[in-house]
N, C-alpha and C. Protein backbone atom coordinates (compact mmCIF):
# COMPACT_ATOMS: atom_id res chain seq x y z
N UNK A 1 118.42 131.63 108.18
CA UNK A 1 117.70 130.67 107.35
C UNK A 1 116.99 129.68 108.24
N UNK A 2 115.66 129.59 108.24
CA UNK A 2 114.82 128.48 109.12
C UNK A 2 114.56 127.02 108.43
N UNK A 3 114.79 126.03 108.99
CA UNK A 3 114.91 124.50 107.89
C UNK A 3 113.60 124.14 108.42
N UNK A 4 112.51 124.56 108.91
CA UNK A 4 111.23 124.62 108.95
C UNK A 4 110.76 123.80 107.81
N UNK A 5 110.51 122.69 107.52
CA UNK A 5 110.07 122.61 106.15
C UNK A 5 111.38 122.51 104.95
N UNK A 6 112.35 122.73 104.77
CA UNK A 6 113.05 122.92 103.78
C UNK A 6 114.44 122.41 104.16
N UNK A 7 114.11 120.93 104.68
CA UNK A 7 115.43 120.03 105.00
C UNK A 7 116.46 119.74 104.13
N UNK A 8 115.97 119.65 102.46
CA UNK A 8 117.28 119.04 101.69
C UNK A 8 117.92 120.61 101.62
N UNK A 9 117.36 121.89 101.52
CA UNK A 9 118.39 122.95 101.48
C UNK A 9 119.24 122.99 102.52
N UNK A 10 119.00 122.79 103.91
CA UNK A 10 118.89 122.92 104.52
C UNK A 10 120.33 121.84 104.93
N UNK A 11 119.97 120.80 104.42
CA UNK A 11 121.20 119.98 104.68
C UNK A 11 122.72 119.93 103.98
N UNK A 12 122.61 120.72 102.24
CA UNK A 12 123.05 121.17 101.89
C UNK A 12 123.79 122.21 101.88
N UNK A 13 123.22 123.21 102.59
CA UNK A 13 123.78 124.34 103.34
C UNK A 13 124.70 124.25 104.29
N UNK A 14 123.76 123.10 105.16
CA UNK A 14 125.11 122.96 106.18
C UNK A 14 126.43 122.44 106.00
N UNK A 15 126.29 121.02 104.65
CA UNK A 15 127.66 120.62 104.02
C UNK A 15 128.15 121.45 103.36
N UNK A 16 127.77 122.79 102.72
CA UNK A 16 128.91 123.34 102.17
C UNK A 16 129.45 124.26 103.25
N UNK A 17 129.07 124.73 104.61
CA UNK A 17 129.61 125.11 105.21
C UNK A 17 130.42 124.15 105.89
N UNK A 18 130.29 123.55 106.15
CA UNK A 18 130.88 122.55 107.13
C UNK A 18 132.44 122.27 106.44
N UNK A 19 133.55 122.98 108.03
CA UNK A 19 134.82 122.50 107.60
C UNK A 19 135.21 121.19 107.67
N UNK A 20 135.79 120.48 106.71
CA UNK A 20 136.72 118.90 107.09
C UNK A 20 137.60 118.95 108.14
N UNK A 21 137.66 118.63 109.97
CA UNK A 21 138.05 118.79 110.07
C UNK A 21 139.24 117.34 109.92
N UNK A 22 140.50 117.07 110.08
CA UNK A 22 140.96 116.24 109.87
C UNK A 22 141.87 116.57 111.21
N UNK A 23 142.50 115.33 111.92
CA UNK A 23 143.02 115.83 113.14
C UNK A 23 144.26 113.93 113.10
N UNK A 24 144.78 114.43 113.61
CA UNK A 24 146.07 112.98 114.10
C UNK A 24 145.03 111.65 114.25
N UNK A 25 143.92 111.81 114.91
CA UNK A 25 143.12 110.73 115.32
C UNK A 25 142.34 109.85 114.07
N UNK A 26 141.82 110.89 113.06
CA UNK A 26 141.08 110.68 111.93
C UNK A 26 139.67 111.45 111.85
N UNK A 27 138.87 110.81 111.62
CA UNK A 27 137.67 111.76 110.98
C UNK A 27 136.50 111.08 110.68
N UNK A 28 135.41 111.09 110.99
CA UNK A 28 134.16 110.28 110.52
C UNK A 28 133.07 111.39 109.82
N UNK A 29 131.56 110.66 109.37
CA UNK A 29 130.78 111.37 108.99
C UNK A 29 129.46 110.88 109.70
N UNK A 30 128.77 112.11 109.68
CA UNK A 30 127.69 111.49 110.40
C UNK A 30 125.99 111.87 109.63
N UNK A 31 125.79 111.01 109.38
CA UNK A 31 124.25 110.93 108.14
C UNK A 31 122.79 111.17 108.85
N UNK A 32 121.97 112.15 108.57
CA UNK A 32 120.88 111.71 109.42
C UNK A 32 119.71 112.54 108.76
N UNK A 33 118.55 112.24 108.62
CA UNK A 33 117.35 113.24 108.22
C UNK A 33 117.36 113.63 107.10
N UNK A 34 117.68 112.34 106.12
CA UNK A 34 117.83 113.16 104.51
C UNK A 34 116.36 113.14 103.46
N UNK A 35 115.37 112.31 104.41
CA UNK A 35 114.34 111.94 104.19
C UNK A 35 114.08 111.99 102.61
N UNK A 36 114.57 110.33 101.82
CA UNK A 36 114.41 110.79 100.70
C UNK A 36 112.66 110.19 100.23
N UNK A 37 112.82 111.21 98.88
CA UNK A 37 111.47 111.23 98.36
C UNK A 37 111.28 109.91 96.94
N UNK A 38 111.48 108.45 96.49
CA UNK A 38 111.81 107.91 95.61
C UNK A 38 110.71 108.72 94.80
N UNK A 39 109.93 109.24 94.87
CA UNK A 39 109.06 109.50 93.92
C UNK A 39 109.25 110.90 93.19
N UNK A 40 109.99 111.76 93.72
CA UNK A 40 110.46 113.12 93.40
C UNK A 40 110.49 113.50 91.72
N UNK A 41 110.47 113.91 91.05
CA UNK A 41 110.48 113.82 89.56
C UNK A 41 110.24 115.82 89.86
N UNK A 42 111.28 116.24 89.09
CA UNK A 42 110.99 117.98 88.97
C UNK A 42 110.38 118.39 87.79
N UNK A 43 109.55 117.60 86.95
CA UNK A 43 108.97 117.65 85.71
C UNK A 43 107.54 117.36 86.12
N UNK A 44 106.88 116.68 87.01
CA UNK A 44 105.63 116.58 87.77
C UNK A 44 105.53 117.06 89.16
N UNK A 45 103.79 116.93 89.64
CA UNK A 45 103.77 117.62 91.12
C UNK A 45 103.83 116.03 91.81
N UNK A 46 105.04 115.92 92.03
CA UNK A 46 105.07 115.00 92.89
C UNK A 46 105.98 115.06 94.47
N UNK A 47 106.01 116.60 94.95
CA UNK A 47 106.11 116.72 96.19
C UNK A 47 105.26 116.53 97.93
N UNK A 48 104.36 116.20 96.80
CA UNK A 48 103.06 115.76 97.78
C UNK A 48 102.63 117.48 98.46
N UNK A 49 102.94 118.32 98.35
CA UNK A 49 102.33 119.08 98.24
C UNK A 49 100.93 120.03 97.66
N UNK A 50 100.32 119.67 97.93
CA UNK A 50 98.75 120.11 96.68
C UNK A 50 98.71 121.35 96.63
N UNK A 51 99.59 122.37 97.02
CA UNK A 51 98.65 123.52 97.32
C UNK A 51 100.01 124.26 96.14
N UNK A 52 101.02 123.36 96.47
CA UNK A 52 102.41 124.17 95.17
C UNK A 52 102.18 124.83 94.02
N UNK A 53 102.19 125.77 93.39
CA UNK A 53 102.61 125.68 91.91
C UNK A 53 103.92 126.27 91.66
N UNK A 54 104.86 125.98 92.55
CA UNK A 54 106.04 126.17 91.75
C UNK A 54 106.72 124.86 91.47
N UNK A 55 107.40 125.52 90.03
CA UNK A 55 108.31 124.12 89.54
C UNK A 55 109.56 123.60 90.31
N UNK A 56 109.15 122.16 90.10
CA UNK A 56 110.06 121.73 91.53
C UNK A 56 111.55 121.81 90.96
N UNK A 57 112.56 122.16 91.44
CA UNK A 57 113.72 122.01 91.34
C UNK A 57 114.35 120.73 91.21
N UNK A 58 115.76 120.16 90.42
CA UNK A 58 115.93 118.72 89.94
C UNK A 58 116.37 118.44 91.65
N UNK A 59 117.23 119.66 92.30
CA UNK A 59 117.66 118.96 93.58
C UNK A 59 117.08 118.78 94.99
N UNK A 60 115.83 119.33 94.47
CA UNK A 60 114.57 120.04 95.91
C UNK A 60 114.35 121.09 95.82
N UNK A 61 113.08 121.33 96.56
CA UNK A 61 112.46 122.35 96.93
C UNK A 61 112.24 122.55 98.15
N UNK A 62 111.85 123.57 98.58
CA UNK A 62 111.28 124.12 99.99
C UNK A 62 110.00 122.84 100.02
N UNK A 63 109.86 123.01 101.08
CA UNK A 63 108.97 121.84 101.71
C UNK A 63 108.46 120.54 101.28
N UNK A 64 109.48 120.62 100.19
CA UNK A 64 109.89 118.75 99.99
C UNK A 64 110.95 118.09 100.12
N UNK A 65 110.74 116.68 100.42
CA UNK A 65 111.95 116.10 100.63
C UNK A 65 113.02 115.79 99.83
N UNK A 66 113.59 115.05 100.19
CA UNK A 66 114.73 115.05 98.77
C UNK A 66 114.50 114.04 97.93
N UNK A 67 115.11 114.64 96.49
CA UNK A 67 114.76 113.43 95.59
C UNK A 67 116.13 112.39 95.56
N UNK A 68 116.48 111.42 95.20
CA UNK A 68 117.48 110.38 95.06
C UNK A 68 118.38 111.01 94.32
N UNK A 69 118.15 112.19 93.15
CA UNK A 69 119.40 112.68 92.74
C UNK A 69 120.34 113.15 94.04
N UNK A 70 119.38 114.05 94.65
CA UNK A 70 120.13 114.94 95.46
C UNK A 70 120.87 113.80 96.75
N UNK A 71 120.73 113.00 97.19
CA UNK A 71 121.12 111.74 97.93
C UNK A 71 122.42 111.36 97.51
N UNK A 72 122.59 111.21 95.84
CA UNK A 72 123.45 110.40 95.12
C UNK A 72 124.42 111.46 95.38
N UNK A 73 124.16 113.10 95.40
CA UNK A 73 125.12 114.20 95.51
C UNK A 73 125.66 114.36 96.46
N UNK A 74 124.83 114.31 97.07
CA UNK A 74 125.02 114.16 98.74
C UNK A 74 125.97 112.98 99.49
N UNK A 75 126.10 111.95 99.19
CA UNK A 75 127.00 111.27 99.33
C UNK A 75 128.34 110.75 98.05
N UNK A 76 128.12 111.31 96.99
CA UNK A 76 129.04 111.73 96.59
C UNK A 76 130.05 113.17 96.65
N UNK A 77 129.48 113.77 97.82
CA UNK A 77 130.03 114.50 97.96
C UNK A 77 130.68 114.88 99.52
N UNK A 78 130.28 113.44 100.17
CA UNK A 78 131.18 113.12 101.59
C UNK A 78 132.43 112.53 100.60
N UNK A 79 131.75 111.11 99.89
CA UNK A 79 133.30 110.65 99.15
C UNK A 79 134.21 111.54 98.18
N UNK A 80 134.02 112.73 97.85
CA UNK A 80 134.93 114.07 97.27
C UNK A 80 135.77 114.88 98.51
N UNK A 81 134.90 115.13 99.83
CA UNK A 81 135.60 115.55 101.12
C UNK A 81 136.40 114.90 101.61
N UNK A 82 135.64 113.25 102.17
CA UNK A 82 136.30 113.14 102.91
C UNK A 82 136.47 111.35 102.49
N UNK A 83 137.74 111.22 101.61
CA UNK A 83 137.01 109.39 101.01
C UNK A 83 137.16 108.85 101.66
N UNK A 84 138.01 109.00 103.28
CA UNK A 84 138.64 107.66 104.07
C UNK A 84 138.17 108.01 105.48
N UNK A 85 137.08 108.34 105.86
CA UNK A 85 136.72 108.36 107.14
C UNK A 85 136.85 106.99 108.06
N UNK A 86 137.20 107.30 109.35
CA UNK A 86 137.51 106.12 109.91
C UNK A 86 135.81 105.35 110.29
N UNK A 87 134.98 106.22 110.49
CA UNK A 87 133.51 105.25 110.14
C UNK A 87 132.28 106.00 109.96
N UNK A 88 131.24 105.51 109.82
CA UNK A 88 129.70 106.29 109.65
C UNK A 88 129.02 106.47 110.89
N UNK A 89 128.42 107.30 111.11
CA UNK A 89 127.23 107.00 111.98
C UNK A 89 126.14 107.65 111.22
N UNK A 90 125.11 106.84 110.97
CA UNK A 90 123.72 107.24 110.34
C UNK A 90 122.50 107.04 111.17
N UNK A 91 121.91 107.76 111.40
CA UNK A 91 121.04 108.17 112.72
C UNK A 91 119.84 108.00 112.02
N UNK A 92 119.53 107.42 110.69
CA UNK A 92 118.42 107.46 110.32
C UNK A 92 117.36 108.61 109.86
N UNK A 93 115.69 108.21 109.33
CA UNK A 93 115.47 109.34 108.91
C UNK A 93 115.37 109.55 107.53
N UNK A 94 115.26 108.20 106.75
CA UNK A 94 115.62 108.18 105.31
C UNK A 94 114.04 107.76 104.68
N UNK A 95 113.16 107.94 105.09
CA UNK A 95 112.41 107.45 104.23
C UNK A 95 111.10 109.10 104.51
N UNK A 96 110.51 109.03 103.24
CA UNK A 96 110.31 110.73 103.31
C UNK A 96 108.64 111.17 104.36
N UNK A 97 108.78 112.33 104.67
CA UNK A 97 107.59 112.96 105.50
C UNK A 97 106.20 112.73 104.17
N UNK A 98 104.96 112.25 104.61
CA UNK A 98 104.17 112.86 104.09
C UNK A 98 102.80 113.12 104.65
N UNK A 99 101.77 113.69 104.29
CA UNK A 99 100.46 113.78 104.85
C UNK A 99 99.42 112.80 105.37
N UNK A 100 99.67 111.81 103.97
CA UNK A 100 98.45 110.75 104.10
C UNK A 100 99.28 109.38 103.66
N UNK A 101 99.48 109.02 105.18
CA UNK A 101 100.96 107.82 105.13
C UNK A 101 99.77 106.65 104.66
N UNK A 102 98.49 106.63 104.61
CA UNK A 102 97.79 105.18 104.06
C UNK A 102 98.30 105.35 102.49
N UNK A 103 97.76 106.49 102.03
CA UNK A 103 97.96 106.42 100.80
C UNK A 103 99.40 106.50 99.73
N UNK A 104 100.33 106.83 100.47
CA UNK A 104 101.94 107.59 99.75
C UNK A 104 103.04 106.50 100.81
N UNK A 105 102.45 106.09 102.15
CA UNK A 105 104.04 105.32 103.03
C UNK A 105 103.52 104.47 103.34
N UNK A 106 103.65 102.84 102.66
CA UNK A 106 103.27 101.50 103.22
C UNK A 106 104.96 101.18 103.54
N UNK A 107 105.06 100.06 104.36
CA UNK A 107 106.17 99.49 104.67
C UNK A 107 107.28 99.40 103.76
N UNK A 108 106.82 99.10 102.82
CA UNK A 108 107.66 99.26 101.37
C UNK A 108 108.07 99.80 100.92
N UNK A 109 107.98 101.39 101.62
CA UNK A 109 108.09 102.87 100.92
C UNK A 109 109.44 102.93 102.16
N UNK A 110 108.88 102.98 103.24
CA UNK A 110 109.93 102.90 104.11
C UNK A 110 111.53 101.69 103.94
N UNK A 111 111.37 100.39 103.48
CA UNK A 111 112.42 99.93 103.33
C UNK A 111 113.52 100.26 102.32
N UNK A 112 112.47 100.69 101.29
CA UNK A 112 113.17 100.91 99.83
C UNK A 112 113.60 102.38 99.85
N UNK A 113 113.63 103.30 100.89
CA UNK A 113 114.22 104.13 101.83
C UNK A 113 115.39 104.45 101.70
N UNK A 114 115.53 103.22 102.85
CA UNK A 114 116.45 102.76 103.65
C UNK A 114 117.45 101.90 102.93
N UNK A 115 117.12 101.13 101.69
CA UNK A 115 117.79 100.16 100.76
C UNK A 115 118.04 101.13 99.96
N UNK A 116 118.06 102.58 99.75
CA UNK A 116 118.69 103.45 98.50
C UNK A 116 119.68 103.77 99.53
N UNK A 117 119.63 104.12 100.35
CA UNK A 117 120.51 105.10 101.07
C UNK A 117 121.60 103.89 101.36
N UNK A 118 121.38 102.79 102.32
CA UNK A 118 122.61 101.71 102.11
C UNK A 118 123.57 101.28 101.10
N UNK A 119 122.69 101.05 99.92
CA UNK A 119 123.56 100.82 98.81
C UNK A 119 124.51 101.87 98.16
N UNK A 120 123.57 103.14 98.33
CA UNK A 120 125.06 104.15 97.52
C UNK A 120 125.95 104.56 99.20
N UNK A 121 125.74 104.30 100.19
CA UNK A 121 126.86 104.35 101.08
C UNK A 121 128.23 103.28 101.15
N UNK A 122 127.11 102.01 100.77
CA UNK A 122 127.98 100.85 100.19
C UNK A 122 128.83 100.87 99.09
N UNK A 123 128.39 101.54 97.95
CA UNK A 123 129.25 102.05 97.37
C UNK A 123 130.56 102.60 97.19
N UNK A 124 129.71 103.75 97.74
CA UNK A 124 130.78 104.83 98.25
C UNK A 124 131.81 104.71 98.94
N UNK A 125 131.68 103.28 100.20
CA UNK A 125 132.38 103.39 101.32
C UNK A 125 132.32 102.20 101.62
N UNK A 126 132.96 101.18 100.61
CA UNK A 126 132.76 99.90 100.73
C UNK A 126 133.98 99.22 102.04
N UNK A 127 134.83 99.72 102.42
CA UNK A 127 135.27 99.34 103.38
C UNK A 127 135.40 99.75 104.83
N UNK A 128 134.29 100.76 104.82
CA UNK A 128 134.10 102.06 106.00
C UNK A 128 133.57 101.40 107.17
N UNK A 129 133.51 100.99 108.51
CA UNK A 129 132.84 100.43 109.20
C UNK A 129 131.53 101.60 109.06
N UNK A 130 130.48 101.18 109.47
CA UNK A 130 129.02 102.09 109.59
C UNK A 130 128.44 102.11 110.74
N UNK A 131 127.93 102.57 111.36
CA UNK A 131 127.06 102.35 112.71
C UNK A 131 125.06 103.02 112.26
N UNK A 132 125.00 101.83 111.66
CA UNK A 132 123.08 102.83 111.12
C UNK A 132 122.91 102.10 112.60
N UNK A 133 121.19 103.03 112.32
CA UNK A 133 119.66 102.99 113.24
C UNK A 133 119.06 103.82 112.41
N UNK A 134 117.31 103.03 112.85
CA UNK A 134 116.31 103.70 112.81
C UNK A 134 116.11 104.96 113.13
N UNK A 135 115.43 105.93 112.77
CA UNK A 135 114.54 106.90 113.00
C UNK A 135 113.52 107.05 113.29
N UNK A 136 112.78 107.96 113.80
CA UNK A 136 111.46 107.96 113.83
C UNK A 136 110.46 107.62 112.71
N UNK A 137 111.20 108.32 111.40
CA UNK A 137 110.27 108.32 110.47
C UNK A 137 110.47 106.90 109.81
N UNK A 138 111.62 106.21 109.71
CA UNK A 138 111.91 104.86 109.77
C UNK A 138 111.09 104.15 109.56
N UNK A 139 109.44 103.82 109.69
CA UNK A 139 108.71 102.95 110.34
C UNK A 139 107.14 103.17 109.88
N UNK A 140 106.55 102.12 110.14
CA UNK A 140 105.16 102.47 109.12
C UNK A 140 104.19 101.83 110.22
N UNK A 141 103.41 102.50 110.88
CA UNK A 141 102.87 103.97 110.69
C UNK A 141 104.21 104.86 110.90
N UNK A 142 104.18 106.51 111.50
CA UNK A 142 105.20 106.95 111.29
C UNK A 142 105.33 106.92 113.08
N UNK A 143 106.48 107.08 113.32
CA UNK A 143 106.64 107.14 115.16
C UNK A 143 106.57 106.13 115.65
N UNK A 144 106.09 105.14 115.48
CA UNK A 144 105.41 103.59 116.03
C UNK A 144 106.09 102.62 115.48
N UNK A 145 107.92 102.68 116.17
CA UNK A 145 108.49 101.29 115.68
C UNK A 145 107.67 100.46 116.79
N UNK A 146 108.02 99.56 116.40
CA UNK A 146 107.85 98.38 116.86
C UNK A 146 108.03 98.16 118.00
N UNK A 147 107.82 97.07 119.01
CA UNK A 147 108.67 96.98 120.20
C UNK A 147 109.49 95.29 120.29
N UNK A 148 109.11 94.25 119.39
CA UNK A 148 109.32 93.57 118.57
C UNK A 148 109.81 93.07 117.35
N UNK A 149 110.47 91.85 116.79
CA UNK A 149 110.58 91.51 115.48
C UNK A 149 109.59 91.93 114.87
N UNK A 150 109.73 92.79 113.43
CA UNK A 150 108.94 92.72 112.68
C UNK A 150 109.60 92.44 111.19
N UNK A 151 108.46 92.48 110.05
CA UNK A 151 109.00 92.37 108.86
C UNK A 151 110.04 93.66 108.31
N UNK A 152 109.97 94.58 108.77
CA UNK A 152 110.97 95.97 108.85
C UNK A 152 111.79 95.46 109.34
N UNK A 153 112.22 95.16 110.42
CA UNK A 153 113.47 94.97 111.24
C UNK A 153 114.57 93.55 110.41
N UNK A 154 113.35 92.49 109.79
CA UNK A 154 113.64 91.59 109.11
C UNK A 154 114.43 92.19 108.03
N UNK A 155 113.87 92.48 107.13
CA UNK A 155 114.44 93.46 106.32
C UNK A 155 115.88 94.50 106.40
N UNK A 156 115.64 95.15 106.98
CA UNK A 156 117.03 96.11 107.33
C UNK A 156 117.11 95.66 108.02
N UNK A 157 117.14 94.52 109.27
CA UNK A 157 118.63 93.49 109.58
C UNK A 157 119.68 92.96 108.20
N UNK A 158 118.63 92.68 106.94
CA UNK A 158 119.45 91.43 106.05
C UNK A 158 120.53 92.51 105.69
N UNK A 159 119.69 93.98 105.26
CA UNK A 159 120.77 94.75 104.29
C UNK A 159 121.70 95.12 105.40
N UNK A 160 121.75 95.32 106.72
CA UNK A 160 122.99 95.97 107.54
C UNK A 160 123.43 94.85 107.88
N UNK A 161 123.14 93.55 107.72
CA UNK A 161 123.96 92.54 108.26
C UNK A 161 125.44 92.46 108.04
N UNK A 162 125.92 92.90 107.31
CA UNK A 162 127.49 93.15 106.94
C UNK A 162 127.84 94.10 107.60
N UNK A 163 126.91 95.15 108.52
CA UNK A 163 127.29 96.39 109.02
C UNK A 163 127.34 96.16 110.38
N UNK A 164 126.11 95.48 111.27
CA UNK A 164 126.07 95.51 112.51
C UNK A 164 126.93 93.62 112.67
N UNK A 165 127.31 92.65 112.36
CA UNK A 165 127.32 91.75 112.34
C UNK A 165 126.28 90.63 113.24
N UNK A 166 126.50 89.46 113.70
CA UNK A 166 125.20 88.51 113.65
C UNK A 166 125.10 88.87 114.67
N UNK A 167 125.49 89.21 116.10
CA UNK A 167 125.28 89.57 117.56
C UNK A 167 124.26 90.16 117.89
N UNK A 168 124.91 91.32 116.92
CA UNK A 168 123.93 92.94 117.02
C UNK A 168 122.58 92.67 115.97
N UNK A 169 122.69 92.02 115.12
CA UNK A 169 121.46 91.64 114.14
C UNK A 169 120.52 90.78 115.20
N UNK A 170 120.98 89.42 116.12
CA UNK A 170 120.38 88.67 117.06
C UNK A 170 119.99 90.18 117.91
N UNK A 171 120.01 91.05 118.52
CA UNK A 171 119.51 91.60 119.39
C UNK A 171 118.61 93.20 118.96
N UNK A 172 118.79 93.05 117.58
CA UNK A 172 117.97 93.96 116.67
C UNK A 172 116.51 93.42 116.75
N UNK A 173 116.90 92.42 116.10
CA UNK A 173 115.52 91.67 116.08
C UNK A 173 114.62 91.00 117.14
N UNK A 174 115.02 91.21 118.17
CA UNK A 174 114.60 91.34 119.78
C UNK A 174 113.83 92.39 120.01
């Protein structure tokens, strides 16, 4: 199977293969590239794809990203494996691929990303230590964080501030 294009199967696939392992030490999870789509709807063409005519699936399709259902499954279904991991690491990667980032990814598209995916981890795993970062796709334009404070970094400093505490937030924003 090639994930060429077809990341939420793709990521799915690999969690249902993937054994728990559980060992004397404990066990973590590790989050990365779920690139969700807030706009996803499987009742319209809203994969950003133009050239599709197949009907999009409620949990994804081939060469779209994921919609927020499949996210909500997706981490409800670390907390069904595994509810007490000793912590997260999320590598970022949450805000979705598209063609024409003027028109479909302003900054806003990217935070509100990043603010779905925090909150149902928060949820989920309200006493879990976490270790997030950025991604590439993270960032608006796409590839081109920053090298500086910006209003992004402003931003997902406030929501991980309970995650990285004030140290690591002071040297984020550096």
């Amino acid at each position: 199977m090639s994930c060429r294009g077809d990341v939420s199967l793709c990521v799915l696939a690999f969690l249902l293969n993937l054994p728990l392992v559980l060992g004397s030490e404990g066990y973590f999870w590790h989050v990365t590239d779920n690139h969700i789509d807030t706009l996803y709807e499987s009742q319209q063409e809203s994969c950003r794809d133009v050239f599709s005519t197949e009907e999009l699936g409620i949990f994804g399709m081939p060469r779209c990203d994921c919609p927020v259902i499949f996210q909500k499954s997706f981490v409800g279904a670390m907390k069904s494996l595994g509810p007490a991991p000793e912590f997260i690491v999320w590598t970022g990667d949450m805000s979705p691929h598209v063609k024409n980032e003027s028109a479909f990814k302003p900054e806003s598209v990217v935070v509100a990303s990043i603010v779905n995916v925090t909150t149902l981890i928060k949820e989920a795993f309200p006493s879990t230590k976490v270790f997030p970062a950025l991604g590439n796709n993270d960032c608006y334009p796409k590839d081109q964080l920053q090298p500086h404070n910006s209003t992004l970094y402003t931003a997902v400093g406030g929501i991980w501030r309970d995650w990285i505490g004030d140290a690591a937030l002071q040297t984020f924003h550096k």
